[in-house]
Protein backbone atom coordinates (compact mmCIF):
# COMPACT_ATOMS: atom_id res chain seq x y z
CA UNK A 1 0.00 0.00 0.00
CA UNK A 2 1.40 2.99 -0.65
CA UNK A 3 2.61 5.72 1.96
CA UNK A 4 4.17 8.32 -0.32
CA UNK A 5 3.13 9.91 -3.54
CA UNK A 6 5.81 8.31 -6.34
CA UNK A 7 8.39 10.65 -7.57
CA UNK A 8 9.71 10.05 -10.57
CA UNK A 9 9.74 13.56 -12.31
CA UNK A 10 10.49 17.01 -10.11
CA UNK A 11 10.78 20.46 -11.97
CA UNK A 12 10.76 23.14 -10.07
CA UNK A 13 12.82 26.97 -9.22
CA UNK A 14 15.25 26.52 -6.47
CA UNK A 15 15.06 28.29 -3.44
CA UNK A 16 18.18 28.55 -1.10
CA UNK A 17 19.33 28.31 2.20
CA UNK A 18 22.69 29.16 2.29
CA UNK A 19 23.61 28.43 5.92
CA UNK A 20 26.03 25.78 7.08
CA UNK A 21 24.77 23.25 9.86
CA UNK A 22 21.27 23.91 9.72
CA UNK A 23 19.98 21.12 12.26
CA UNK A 24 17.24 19.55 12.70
CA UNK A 25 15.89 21.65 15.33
CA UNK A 26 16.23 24.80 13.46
CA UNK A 27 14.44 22.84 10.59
CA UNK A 28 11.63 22.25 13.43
CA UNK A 29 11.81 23.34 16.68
CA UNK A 30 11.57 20.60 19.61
CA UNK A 31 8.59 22.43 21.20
CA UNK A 32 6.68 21.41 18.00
CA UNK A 33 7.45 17.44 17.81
CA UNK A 34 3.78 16.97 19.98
CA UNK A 35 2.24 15.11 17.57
CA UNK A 36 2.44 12.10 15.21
CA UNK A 37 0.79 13.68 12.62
CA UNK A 38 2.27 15.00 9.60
CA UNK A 39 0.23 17.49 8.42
CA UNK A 40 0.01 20.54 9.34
CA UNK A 41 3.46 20.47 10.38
CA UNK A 42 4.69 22.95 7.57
CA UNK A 43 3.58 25.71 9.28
CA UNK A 44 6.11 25.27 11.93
CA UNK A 45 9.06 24.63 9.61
CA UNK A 46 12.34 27.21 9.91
CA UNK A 47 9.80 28.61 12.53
CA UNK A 48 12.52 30.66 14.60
CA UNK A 49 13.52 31.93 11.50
CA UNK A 50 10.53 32.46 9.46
CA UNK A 51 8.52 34.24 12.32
CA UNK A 52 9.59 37.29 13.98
CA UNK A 53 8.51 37.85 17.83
CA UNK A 54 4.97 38.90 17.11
CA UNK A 55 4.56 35.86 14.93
CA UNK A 56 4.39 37.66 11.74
CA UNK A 57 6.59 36.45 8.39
CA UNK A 58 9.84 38.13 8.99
CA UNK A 59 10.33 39.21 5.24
CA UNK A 60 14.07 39.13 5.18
CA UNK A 61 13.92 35.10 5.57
CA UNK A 62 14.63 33.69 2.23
CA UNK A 63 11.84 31.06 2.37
CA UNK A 64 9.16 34.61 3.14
CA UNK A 65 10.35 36.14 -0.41
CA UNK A 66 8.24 36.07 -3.54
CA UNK A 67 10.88 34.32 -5.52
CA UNK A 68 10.89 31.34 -2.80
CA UNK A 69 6.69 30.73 -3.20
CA UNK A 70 6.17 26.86 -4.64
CA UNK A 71 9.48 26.36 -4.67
CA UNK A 72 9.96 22.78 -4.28
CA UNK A 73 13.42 22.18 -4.37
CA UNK A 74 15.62 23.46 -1.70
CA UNK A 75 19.47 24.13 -1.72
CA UNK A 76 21.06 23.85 1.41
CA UNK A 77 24.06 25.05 3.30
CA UNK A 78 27.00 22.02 4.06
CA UNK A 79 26.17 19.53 6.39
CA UNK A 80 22.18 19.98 6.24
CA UNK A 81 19.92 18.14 8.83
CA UNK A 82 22.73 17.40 11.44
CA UNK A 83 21.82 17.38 15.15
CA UNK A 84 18.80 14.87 16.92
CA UNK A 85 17.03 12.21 14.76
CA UNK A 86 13.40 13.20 14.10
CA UNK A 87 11.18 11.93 11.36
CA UNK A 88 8.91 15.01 12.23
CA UNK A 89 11.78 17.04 10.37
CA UNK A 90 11.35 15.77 6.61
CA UNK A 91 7.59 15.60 7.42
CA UNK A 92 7.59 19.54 8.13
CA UNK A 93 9.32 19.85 4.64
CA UNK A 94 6.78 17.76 2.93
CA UNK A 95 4.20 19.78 4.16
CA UNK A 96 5.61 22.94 3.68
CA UNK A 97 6.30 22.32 0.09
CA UNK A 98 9.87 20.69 -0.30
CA UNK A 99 9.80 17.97 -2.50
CA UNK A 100 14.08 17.58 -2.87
CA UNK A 101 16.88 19.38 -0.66
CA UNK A 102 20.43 19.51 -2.32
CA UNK A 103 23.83 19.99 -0.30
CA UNK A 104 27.30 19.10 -0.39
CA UNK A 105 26.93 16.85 2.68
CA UNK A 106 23.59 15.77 4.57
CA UNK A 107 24.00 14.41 8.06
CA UNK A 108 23.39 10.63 7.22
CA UNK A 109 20.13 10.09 9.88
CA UNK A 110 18.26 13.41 8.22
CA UNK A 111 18.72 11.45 4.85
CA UNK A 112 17.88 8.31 5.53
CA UNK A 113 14.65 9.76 7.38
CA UNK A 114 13.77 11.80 4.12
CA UNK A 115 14.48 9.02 1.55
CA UNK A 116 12.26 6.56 3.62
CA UNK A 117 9.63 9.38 3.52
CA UNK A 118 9.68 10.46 -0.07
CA UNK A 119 11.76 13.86 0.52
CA UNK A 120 14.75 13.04 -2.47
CA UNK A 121 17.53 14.42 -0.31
CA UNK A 122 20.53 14.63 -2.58
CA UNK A 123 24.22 14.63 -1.39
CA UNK A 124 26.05 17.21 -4.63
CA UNK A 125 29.56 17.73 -5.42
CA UNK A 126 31.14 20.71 -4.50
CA UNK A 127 31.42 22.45 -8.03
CA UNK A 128 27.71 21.19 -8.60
CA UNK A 129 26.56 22.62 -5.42
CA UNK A 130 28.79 26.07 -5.50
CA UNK A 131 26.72 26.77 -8.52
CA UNK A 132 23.35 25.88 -6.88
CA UNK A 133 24.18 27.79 -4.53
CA UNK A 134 25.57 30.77 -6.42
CA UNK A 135 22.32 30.46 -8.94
CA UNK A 136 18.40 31.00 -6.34
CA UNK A 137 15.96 30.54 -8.13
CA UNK A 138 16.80 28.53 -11.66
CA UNK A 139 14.23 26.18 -13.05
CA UNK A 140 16.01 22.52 -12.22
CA UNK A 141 14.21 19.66 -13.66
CA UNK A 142 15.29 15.89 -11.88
CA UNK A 143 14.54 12.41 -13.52
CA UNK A 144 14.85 9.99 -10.35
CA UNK A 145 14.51 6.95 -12.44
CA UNK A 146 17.88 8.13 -14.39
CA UNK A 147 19.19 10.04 -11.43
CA UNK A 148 19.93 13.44 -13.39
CA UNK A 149 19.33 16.76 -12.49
CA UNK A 150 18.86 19.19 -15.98
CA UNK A 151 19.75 22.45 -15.95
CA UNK A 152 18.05 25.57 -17.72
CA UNK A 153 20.90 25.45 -20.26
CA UNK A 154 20.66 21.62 -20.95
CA UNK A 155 23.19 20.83 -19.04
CA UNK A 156 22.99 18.20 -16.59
CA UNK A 157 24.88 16.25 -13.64
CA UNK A 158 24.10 13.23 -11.94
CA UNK A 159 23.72 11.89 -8.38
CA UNK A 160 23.80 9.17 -6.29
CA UNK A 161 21.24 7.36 -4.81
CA UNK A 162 20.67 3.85 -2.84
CA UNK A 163 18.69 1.41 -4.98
CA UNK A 164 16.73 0.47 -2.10
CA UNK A 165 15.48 3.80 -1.59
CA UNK A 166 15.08 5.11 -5.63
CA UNK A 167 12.43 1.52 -5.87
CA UNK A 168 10.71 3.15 -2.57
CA UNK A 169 10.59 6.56 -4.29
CA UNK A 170 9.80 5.34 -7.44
CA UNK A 171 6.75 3.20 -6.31
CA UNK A 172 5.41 5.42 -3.83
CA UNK A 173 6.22 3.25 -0.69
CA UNK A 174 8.22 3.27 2.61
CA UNK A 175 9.99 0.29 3.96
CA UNK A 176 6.65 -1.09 5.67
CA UNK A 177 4.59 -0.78 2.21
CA UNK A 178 7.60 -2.99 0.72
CA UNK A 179 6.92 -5.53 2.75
CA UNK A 180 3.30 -5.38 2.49
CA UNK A 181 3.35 -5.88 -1.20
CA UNK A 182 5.78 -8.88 -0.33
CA UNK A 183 3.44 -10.38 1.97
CA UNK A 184 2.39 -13.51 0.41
CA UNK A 185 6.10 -14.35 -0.35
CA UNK A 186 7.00 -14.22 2.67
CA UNK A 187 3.94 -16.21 3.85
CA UNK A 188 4.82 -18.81 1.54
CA UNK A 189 8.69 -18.77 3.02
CA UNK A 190 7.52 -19.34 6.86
CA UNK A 191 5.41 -21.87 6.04
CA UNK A 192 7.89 -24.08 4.09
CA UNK A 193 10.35 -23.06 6.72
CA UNK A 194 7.57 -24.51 9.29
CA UNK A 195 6.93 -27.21 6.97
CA UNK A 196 11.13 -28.48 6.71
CA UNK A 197 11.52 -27.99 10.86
């Protein structure tokens, strides 16, 4: 059954975060990990930087601009996601609109959290991500299935991603819909197991 929309296409304008060692409670604050539930949580992503003290949209925050609005693919700082595990992090991307985040280095628990809940987090190289970086706001288009990421020029680069986790995206499941689907199999496995005991 699936948990996840499939992604197999994403074409969107970038919008960046240029900030080093953005952790995972500056993604979402601790105060806000309450719940279980996913939605809704978008409204409480960057929070301490997206909200001044009253509240309001602080407009200099460069997810608050114009140019960032349905933006779907974020460019990060080095070393995105770092700090505490918490699922409720990618889940407060989702909601808020991020469909892929791009960096030179993701902190390996923030990405494995993502992939297995269909956030495309993509590790870049350094030329590749200097130019992201350097470039807010360019029209990206990324084939998962292929693994590319066009530019607006044509040119394109490609990335790496577990095969484990590109099936998941592709199909629109997490690890728990895999096995699901598998069920029978491995129905069929215990009882011949039983069966040869």
């Amino acid at each position: 059954m699936p948990a996840n929309a499939p992604i197999t296409h994403i074409r969107s304008r970038t919008a960046v975060l240029a900030h080093e060692n953005i952790d995972t409670d500056r993604i979402i604050p601790a105060r806000f990990l309450t719940t279980t539930e996913r939605a809704g949580l978008g409204r409480f992503a960057f929070n301490d930087w997206r909200y001044d003290a009253n509240g309001k949209p602080d407009p200099s925050f460069a997810l608050n601009q114009p140019a960032a609005r349905g933006c779907e693919i974020l460019v990060a700082g080095r070393n995105f996601g770092c700090g505490s595990s918490r699922e409720h992090a990618p889940w407060a991307l989702l909601d808020f609109g991020i469909k892929v985040v791009l960096s030179s280095e993701i902190a390996d628990i923030f990405r494995n959290n993502a992939l297995k809940n269909g956030l495309l987090a993509v590790v870049l190289d350094g030329p590749e991500h200097r130019y992201l970086l350097a470039h807010p706001g360019i029209e990206l288009a990324i084939d998962v299935a292929q693994q590319t990421i066009e530019l607006p020029d044509g040119g394109r680069f490609g990335f790496a991603l577990d095969a484990f986790a590109k099936h998941c995206l592709l199909a629109g499941v997490d690890q728990l819909g895999f096995l699901i689907a598998h069920n029978d199999a491995i129905d069929t496995f215990e009882r011949r197991r039983g069966e040869a005991a």
